[in-house]
C-alpha atoms as a PDB file:
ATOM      1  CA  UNK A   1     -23.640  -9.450  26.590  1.00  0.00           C
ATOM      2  CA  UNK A   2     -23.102 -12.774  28.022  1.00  0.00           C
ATOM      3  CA  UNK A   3     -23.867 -14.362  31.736  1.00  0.00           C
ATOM      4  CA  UNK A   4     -20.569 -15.035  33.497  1.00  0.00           C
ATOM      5  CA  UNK A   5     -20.397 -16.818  36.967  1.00  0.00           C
ATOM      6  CA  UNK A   6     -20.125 -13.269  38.636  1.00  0.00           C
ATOM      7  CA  UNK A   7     -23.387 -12.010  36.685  1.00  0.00           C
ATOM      8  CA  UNK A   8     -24.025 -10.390  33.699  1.00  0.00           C
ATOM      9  CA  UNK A   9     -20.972  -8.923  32.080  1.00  0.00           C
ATOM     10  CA  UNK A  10     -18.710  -9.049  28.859  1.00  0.00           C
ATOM     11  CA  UNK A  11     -17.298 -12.643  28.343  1.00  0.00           C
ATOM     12  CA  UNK A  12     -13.804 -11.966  27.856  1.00  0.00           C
ATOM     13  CA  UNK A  13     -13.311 -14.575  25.495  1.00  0.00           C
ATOM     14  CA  UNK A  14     -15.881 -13.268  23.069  1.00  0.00           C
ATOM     15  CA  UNK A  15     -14.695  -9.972  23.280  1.00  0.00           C
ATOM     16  CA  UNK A  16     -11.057 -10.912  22.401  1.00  0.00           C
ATOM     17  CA  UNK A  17     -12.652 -13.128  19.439  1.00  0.00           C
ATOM     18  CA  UNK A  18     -14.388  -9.739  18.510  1.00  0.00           C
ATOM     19  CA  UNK A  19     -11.101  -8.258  18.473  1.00  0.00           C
ATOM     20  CA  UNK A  20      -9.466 -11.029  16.747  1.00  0.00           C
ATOM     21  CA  UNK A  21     -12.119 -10.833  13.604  1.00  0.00           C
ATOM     22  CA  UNK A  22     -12.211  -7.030  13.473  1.00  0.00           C
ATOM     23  CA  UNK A  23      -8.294  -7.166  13.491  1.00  0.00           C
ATOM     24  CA  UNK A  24      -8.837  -9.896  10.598  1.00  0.00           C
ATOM     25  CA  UNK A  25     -10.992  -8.013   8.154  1.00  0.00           C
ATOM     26  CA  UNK A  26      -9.371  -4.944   8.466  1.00  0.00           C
ATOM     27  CA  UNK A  27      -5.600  -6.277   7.804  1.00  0.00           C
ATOM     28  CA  UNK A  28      -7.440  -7.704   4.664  1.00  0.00           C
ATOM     29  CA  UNK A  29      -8.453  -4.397   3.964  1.00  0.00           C
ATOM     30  CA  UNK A  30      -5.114  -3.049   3.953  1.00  0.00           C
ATOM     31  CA  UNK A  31      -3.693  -5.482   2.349  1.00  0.00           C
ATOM     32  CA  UNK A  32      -5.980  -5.027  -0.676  1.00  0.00           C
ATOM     33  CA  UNK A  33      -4.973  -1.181  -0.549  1.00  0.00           C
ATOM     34  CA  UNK A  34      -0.890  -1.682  -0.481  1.00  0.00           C
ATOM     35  CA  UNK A  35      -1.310  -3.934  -3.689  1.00  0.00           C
ATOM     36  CA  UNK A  36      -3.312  -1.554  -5.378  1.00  0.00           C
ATOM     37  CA  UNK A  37      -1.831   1.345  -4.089  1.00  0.00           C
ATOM     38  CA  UNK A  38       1.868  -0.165  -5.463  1.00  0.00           C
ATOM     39  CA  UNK A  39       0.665  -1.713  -8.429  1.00  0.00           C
ATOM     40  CA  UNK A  40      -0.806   1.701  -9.784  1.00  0.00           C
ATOM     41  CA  UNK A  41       1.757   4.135  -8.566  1.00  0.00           C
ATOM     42  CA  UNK A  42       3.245   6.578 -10.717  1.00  0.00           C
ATOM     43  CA  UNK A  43       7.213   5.717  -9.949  1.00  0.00           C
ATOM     44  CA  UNK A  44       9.288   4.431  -7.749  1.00  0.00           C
ATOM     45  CA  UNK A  45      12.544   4.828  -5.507  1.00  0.00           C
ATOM     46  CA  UNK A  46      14.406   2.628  -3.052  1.00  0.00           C
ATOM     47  CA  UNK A  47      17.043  -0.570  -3.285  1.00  0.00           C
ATOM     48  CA  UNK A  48      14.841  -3.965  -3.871  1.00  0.00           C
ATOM     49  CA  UNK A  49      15.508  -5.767  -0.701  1.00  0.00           C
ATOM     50  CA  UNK A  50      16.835  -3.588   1.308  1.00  0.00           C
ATOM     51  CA  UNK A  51      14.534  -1.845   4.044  1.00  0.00           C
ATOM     52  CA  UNK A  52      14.511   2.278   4.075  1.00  0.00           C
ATOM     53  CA  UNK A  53      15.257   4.595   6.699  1.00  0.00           C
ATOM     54  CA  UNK A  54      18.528   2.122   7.483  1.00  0.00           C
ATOM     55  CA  UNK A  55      21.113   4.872   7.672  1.00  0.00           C
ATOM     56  CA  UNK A  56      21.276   6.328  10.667  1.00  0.00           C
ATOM     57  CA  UNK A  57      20.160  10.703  10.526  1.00  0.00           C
ATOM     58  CA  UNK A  58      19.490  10.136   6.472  1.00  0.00           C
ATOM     59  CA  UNK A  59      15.381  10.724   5.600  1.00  0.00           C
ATOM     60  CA  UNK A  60      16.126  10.822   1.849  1.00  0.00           C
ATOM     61  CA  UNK A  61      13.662   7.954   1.616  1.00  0.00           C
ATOM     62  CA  UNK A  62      11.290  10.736   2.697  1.00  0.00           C
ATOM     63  CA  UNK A  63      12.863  12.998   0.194  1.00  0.00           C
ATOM     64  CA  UNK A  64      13.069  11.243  -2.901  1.00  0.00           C
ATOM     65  CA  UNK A  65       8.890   9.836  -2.664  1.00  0.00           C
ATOM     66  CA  UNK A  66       8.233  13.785  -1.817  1.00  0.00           C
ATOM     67  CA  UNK A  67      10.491  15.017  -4.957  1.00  0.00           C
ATOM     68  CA  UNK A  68       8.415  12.325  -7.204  1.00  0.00           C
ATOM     69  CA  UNK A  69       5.132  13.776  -5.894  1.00  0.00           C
ATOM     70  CA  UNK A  70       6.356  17.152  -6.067  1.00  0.00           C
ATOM     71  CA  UNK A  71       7.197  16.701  -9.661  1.00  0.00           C
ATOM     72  CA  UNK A  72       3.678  15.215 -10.879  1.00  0.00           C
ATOM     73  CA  UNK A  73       2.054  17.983  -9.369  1.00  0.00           C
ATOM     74  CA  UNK A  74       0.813  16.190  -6.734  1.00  0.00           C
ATOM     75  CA  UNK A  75      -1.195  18.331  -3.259  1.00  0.00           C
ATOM     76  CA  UNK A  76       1.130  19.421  -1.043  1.00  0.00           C
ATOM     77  CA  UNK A  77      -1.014  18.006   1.719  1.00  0.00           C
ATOM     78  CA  UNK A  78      -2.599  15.936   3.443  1.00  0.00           C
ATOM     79  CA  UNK A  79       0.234  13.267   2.472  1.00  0.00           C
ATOM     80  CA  UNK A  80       1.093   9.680   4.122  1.00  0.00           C
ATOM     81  CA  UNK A  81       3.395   7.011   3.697  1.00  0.00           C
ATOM     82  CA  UNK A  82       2.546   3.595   4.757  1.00  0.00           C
ATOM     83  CA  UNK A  83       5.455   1.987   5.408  1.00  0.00           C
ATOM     84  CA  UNK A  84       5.929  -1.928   6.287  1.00  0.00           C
ATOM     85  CA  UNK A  85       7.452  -3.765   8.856  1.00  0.00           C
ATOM     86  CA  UNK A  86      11.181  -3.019   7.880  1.00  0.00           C
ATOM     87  CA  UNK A  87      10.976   0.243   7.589  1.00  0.00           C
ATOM     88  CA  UNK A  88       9.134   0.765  10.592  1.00  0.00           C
ATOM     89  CA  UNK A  89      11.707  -1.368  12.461  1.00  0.00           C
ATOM     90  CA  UNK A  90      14.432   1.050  10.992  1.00  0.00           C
ATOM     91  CA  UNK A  91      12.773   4.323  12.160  1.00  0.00           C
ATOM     92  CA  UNK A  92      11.958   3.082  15.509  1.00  0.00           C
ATOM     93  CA  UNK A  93      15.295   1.545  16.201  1.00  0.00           C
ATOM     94  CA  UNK A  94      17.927   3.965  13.780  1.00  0.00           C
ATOM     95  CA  UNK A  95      16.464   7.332  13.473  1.00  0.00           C
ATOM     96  CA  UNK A  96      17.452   8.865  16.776  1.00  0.00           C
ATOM     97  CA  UNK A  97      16.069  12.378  15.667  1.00  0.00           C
ATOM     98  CA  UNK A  98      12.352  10.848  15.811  1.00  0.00           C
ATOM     99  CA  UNK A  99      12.370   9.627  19.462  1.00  0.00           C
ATOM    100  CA  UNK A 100      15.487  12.355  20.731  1.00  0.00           C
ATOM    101  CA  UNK A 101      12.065  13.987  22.637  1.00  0.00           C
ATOM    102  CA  UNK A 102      14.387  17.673  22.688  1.00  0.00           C
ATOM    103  CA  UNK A 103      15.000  17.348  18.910  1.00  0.00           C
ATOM    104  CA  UNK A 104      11.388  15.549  17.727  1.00  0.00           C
ATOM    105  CA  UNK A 105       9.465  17.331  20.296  1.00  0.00           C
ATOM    106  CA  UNK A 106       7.143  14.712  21.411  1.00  0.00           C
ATOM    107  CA  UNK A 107       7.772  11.553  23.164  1.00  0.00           C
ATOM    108  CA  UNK A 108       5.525   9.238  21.163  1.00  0.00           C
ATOM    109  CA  UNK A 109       8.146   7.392  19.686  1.00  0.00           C
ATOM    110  CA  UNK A 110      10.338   6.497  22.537  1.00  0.00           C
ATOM    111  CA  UNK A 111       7.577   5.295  24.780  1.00  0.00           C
ATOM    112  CA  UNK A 112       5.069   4.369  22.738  1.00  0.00           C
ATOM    113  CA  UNK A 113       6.462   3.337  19.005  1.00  0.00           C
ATOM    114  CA  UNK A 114       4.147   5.554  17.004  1.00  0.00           C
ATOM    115  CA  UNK A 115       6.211   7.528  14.577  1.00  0.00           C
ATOM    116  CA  UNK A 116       3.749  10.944  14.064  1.00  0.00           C
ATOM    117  CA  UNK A 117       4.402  13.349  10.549  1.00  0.00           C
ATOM    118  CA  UNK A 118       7.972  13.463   8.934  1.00  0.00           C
ATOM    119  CA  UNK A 119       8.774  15.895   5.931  1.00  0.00           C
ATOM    120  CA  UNK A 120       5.069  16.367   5.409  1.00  0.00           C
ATOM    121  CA  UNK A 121       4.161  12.922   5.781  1.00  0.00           C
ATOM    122  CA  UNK A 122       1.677  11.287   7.822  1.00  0.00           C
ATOM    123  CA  UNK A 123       3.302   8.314   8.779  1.00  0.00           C
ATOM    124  CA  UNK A 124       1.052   4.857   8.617  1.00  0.00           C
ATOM    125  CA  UNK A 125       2.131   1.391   9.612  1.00  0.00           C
ATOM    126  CA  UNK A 126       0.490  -1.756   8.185  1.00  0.00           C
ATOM    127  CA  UNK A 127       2.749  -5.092   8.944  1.00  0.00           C
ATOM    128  CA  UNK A 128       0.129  -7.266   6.142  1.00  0.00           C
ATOM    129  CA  UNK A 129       2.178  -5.689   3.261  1.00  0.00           C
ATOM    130  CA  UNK A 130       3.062  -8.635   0.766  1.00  0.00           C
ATOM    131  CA  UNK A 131       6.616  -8.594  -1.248  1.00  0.00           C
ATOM    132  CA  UNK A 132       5.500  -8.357  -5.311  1.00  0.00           C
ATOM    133  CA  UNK A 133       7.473 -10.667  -6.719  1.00  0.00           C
ATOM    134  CA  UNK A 134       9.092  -9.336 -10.750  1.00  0.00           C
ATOM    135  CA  UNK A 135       8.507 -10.695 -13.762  1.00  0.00           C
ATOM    136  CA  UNK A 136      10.550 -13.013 -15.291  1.00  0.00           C
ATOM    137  CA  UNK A 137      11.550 -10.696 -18.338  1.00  0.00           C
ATOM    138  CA  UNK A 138      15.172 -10.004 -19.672  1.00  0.00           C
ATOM    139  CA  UNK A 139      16.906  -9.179 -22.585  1.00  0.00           C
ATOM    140  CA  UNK A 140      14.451  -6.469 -23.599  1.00  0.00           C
ATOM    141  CA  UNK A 141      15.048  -3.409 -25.661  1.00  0.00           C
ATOM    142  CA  UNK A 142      12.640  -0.995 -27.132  1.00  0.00           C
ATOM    143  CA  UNK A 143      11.852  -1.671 -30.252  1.00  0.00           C
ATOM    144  CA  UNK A 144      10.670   2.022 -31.256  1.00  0.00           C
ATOM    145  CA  UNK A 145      11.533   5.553 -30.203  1.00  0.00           C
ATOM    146  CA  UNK A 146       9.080   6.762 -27.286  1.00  0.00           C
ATOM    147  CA  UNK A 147       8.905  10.742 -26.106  1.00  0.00           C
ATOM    148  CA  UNK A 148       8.730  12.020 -22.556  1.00  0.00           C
ATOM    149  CA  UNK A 149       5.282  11.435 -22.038  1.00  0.00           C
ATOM    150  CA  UNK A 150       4.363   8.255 -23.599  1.00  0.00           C
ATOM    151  CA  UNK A 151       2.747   5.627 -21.886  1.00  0.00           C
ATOM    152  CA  UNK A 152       3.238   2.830 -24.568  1.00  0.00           C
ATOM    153  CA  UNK A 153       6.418   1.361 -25.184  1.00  0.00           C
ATOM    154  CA  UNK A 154       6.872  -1.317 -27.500  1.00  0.00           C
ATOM    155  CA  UNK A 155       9.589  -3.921 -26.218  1.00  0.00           C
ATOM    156  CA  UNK A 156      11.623  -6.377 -28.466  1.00  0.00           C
ATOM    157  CA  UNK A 157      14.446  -9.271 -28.443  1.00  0.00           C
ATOM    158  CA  UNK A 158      13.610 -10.120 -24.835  1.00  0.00           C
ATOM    159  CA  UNK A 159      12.263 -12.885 -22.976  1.00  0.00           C
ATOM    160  CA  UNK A 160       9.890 -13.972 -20.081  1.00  0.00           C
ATOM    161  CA  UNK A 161       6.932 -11.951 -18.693  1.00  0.00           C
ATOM    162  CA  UNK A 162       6.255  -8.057 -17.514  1.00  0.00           C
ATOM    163  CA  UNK A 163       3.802  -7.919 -15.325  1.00  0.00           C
ATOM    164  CA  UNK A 164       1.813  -5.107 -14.123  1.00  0.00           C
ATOM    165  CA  UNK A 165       3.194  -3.725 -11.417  1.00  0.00           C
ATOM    166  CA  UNK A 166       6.933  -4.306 -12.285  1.00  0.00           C
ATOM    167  CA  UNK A 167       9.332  -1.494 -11.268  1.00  0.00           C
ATOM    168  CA  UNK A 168      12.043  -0.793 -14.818  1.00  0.00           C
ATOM    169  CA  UNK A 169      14.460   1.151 -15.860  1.00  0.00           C
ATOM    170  CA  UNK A 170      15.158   2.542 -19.158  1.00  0.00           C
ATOM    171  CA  UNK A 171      19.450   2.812 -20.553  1.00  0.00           C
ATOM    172  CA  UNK A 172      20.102   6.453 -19.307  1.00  0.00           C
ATOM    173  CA  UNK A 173      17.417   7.390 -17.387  1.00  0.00           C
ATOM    174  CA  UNK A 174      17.539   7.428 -13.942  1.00  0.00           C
ATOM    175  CA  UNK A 175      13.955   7.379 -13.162  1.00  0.00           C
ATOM    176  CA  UNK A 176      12.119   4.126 -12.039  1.00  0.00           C
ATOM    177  CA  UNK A 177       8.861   3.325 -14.167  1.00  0.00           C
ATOM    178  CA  UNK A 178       5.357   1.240 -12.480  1.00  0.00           C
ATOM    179  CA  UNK A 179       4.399  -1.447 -15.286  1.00  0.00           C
ATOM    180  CA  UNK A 180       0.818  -0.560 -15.843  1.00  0.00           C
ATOM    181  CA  UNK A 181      -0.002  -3.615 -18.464  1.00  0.00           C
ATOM    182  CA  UNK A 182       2.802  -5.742 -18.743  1.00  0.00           C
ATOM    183  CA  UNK A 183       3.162  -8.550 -22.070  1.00  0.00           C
ATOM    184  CA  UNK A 184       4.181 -12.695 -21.717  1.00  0.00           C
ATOM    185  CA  UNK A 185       6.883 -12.100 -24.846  1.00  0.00           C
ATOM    186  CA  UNK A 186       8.249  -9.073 -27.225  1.00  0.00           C
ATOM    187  CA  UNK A 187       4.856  -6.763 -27.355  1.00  0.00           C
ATOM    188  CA  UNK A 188       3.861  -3.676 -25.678  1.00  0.00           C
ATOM    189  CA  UNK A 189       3.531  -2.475 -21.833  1.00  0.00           C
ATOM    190  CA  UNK A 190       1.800   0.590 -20.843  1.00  0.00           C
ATOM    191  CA  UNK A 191       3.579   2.898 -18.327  1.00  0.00           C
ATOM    192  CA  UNK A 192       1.292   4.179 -15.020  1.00  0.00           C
ATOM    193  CA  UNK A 193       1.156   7.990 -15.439  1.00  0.00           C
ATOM    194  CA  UNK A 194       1.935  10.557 -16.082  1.00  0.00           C
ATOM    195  CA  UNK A 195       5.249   8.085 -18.124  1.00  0.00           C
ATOM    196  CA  UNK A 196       8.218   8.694 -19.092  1.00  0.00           C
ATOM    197  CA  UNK A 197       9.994  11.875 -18.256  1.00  0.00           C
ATOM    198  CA  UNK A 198      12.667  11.747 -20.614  1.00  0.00           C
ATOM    199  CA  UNK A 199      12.829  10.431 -24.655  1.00  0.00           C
ATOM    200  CA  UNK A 200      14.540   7.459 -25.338  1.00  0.00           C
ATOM    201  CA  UNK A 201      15.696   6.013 -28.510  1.00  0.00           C
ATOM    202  CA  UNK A 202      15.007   2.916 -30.632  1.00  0.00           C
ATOM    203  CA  UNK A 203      17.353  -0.383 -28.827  1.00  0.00           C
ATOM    204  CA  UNK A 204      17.444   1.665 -25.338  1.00  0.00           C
ATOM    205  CA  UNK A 205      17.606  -1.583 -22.879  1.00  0.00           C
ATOM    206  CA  UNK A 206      14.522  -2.097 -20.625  1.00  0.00           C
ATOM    207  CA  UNK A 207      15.733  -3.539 -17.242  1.00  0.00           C
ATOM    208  CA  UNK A 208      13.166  -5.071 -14.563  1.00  0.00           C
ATOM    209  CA  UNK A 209      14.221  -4.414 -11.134  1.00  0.00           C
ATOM    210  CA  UNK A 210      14.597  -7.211  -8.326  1.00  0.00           C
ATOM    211  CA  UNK A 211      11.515  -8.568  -5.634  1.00  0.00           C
ATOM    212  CA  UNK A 212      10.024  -5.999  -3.187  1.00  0.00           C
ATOM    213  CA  UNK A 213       7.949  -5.473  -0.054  1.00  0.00           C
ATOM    214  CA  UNK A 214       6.389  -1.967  -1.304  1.00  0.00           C
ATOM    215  CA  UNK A 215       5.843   1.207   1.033  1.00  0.00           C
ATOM    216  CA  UNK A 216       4.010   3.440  -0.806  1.00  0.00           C
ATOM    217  CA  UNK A 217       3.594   7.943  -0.064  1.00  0.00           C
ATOM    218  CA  UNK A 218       0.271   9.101  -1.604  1.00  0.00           C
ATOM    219  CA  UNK A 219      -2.304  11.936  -1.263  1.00  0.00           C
ATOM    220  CA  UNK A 220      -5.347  11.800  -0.088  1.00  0.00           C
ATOM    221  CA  UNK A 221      -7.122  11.694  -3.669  1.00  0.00           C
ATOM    222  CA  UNK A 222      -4.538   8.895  -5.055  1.00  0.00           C
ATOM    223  CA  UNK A 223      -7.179   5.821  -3.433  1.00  0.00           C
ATOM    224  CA  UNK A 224     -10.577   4.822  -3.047  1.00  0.00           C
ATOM    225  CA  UNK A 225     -11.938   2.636  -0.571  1.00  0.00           C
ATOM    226  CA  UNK A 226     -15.682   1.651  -0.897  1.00  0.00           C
ATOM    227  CA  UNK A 227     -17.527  -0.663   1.860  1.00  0.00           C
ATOM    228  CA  UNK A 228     -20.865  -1.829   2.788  1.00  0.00           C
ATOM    229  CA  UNK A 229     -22.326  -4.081   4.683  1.00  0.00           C
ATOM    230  CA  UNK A 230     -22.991  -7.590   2.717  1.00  0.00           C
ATOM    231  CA  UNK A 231     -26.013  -8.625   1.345  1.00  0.00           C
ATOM    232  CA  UNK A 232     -29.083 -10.146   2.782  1.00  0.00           C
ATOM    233  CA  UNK A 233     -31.872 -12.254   1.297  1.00  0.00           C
ATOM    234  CA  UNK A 234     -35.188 -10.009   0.265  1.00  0.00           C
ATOM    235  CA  UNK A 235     -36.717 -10.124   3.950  1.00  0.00           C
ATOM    236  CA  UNK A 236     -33.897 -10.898   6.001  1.00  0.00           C
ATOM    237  CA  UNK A 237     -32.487 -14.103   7.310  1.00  0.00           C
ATOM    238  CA  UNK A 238     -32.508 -15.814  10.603  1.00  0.00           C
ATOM    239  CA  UNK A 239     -30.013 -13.611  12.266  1.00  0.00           C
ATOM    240  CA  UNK A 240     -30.067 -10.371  14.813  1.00  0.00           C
ATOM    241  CA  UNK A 241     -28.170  -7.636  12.945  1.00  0.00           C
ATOM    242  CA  UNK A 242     -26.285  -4.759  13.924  1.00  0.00           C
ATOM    243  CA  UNK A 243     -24.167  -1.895  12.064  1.00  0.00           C
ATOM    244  CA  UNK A 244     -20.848  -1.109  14.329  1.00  0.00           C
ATOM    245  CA  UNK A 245     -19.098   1.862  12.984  1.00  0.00           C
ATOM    246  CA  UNK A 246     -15.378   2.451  13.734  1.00  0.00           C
ATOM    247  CA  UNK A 247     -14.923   5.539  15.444  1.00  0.00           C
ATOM    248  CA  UNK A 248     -11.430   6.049  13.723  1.00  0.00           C
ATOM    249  CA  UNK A 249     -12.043   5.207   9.996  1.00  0.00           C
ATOM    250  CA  UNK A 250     -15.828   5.571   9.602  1.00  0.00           C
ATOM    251  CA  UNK A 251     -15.894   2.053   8.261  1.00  0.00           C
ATOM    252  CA  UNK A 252     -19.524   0.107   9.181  1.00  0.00           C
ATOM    253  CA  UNK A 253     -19.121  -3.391  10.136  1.00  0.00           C
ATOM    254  CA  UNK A 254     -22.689  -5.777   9.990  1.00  0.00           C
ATOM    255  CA  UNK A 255     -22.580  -7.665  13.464  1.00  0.00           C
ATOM    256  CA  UNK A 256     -24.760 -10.699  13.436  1.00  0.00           C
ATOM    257  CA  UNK A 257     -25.967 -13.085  15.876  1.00  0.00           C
ATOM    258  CA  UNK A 258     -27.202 -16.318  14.690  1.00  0.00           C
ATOM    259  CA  UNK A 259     -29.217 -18.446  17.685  1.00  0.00           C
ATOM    260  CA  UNK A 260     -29.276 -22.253  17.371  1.00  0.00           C
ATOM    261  CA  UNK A 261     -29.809 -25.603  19.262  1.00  0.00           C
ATOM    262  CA  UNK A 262     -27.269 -25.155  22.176  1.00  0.00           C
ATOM    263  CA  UNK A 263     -25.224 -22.754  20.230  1.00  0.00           C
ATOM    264  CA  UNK A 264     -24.638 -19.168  19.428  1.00  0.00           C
ATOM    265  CA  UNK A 265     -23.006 -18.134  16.221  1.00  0.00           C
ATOM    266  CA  UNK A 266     -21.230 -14.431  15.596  1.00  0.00           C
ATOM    267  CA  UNK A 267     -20.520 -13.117  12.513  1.00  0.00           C
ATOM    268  CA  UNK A 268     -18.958 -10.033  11.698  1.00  0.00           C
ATOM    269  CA  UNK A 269     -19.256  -8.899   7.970  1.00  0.00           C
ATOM    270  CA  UNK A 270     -17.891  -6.769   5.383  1.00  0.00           C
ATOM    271  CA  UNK A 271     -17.378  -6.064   2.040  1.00  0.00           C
ATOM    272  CA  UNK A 272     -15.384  -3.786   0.200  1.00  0.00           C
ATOM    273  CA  UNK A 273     -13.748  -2.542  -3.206  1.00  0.00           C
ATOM    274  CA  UNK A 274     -10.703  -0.566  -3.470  1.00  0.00           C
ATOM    275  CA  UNK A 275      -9.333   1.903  -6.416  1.00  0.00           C
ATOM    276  CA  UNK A 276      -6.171   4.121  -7.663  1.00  0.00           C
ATOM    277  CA  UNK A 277      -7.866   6.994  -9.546  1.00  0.00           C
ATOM    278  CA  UNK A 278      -4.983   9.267  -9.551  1.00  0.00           C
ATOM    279  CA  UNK A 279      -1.280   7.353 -10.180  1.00  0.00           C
ATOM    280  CA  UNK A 280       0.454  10.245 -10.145  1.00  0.00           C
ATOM    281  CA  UNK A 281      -0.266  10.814  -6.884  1.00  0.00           C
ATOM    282  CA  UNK A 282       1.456   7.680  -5.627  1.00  0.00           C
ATOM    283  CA  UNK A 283       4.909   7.065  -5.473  1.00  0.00           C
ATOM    284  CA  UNK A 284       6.596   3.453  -4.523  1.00  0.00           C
ATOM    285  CA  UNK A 285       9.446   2.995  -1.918  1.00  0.00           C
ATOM    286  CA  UNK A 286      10.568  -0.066  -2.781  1.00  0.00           C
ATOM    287  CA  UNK A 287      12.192  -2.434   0.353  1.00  0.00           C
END
């Protein structure tokens, strides 16, 4: 609390600085999620560059992330996509069927902007999500036969970096691969799970697709997120601490309140670690 000129009350200042540095942490947060949560996902579908949802009545970019799921044995539910801010813009402004209120049967999306569950997915929005940028690989062909299945492929001829996280293609095989462990020169990369789906032969090209700004549809097993409150010296320090939980995620912030000469000092504290124990449950969008 802090004394205002009308009495004791909330400065609204310092509440909207609260608000601010909540807001802050948490769009670190999800930040750190989306790259993990793209970088370890299991494949991919989408057109580099070009935000989903942008034809008008077509949710195949629900379908497609579903079939990949589907076909890695994957829960049926609970299931979200997170999409970014391109594909949000596209369902809010081009899919008429989510905010038609007689056809969606709700009105959250015409007068408020949330989009609720589509095709079995939870829908999440989180704006912070960063384009990965490709490797600089080309020229590559595989060096040695690899079976549906494999993880390893060796790569030769080529050029330039694959880096983990890379989206590629294989010479007749429709399916988009996640670059697990990628190589600076001809080596070996290692596939995220469960790899390929199809064999492929000895001088089969290896293709790296274009720059993306990830959305990524997962299960509720596919990532970890661990947080605590950071660390103190052994007896404390000079600061009044408090634990605020979020009521919506369960996440415990460590509020502190540092008193000095003519000044107050707020700190709001967190620390966190995030993981992708299941791949296979994850499948990219790529926009």
């Amino acid at each position: 609390m802090a004394l205002e000129n009308g009495g004791f009350g909330v400065d609204p200042i310092l509440a909207q600085q609260f608000q601010q540095g909540f807001r802050t942490i948490v769009n670190a947060v999800e930040q750190d999620l989306a790259v993990i949560a793209a970088a370890n996902a299991s494949r991919a579908a989408g057109t580099p560059g070009v935000a989903p949802f942008g034809t008008a009545g077509d949710l195949s970019d629900f379908a497609i992330p579903a079939q990949i799921l589907d076909e890695n044995g994957a829960p049926a539910l609970p299931r979200t996509m997170v999409v970014n801010g391109g594909a949000m813009a596209n369902l809010r402004g081009r899919q008429s069927v989510l905010y038609k209120v007689n056809e969606a049967g709700t009105d959250e999306t015409l007068r408020r902007g949330k989009v609720g569950e589509v095709t079995g997915f939870g829908i999440g929005y989180s704006p912070p999500i960063k384009p990965v940028v490709k490797g600089t690989g080309t020229g590559y062909v595989l060096s040695a036969a690899a079976t549906a299945g494999t993880k390893t492929l060796t790569l030769g001829t080529g050029t330039g970096t694959v880096k983990a996280g890379d989206v590629i293609t294989l010479a007749g095989d429709a399916n988009r691969y996640v670059v697990a462990t990628g190589t600076a020169g001809p080596g070996t990369i290692t596939l995220q799970s469960p790899g390929l789906r199809l064999d492929h032969g000895s001088g089969d090209s290896v293709t790296i697709a274009n720059s993306f700004t990830p959305n990524v549809a997962f299960t509720q097993d596919a990532l970890l997120l661990a947080t605590r409150a950071p660390a103190l010296p052994k007896g404390g320090d000079m600061g009044e601490h408090q634990t605020v939980v979020d009521p919506f995620s369960g996440i415990a912030f460590d509020v502190a309140r540092y008193v000095g000469y003519r000044q107050v000092r707020y700190e709001i504290g967190l620390v966190w670690g995030t993981a992708a124990p299941n791949p296979e449950h994850i499948a990219l969008l790529m926009g």
